[in-house]
Protein backbone atom coordinates (compact mmCIF):
# COMPACT_ATOMS: atom_id res chain seq x y z
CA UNK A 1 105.73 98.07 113.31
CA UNK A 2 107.07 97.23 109.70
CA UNK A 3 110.32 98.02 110.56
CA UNK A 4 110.33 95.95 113.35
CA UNK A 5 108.67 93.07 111.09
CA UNK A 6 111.45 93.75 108.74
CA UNK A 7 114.43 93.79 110.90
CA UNK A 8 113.01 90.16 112.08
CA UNK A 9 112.59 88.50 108.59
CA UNK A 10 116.36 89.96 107.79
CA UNK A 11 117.51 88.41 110.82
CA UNK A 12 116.33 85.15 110.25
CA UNK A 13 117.46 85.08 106.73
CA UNK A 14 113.62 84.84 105.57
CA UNK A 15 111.84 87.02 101.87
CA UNK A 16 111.47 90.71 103.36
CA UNK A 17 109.52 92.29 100.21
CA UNK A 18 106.66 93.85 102.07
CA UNK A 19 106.29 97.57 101.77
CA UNK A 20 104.85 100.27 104.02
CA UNK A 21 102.33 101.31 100.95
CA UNK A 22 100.98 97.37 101.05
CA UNK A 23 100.61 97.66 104.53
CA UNK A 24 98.15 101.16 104.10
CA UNK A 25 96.54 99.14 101.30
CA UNK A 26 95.44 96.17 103.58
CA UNK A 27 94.57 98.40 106.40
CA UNK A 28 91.97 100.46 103.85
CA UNK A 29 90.58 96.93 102.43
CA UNK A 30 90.66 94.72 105.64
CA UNK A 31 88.50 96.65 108.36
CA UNK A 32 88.32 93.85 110.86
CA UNK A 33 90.03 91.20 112.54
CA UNK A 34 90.93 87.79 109.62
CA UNK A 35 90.64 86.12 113.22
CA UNK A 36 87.87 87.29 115.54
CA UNK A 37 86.13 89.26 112.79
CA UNK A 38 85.29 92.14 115.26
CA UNK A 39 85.70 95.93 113.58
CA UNK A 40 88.56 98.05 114.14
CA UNK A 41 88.09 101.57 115.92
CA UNK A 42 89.37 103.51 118.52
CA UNK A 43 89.14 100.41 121.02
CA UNK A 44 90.72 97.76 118.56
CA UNK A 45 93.81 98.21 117.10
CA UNK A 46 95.09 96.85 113.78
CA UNK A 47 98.34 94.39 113.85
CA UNK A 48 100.04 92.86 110.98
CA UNK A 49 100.50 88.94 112.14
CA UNK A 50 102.17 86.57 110.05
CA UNK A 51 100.02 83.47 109.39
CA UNK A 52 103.62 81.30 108.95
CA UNK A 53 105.56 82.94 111.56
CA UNK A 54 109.33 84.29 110.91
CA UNK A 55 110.45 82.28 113.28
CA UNK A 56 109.25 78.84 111.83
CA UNK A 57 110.13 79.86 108.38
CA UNK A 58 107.48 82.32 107.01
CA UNK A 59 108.44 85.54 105.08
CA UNK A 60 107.91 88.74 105.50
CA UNK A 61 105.56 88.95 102.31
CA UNK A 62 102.52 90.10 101.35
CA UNK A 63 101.61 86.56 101.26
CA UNK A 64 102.27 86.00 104.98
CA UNK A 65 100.95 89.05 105.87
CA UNK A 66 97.03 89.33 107.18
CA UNK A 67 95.34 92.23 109.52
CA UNK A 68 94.45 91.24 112.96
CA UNK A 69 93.39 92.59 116.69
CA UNK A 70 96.12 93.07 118.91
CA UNK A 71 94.12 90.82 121.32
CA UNK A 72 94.03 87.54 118.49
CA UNK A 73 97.98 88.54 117.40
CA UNK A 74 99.22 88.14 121.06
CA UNK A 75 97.17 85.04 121.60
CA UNK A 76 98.53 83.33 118.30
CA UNK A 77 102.17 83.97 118.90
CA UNK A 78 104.31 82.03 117.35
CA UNK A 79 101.84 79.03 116.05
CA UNK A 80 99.81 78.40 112.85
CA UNK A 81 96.97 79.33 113.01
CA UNK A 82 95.37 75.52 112.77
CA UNK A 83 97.61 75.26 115.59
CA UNK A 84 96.06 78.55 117.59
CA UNK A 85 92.83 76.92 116.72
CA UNK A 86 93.14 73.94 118.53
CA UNK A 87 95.03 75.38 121.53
């Protein structure tokens, strides 16, 4: 998934500074959804979404980078979150 994430940033000419390490660190601290706030397990996988997506300018950063369900990640897509919130 981070290379994928990282690939994306590059081609869009966005900040790609966000390592594989950070990414093992925010799993270990953040053990459920920033979204939905329901615990990860063996039903609910961990994502990494970017709260100011890549493709409207956001970076791949440690910044930009939160822990959510795969269910709340898909559902976001490409918006804001404020804007996610309202749809």
């Amino acid at each position: 998934m981070h290379y994928i994430n990282k690939y994306k940033a590059l081609k869009y000419g966005r900040a790609s500074t966000f390592t594989p390490a950070q990414w093992v660190e925010m799993l270990a601290a953040a053990p459920t959804c920033v979204y939905c706030s329901r615990v990860f397990g063996a039903d609910l996988k961990p994502t990494m979404d970017h709260v100011l997506p890549l493709s409207k300018g956001g970076a791949h950063t440690r910044e930009n980078i939160v822990v959510a369900c795969l269910s709340c990640n898909s559902a976001k897509n490409n918006r804001l979150p404020e804007e996610w919130a309202v749809y």
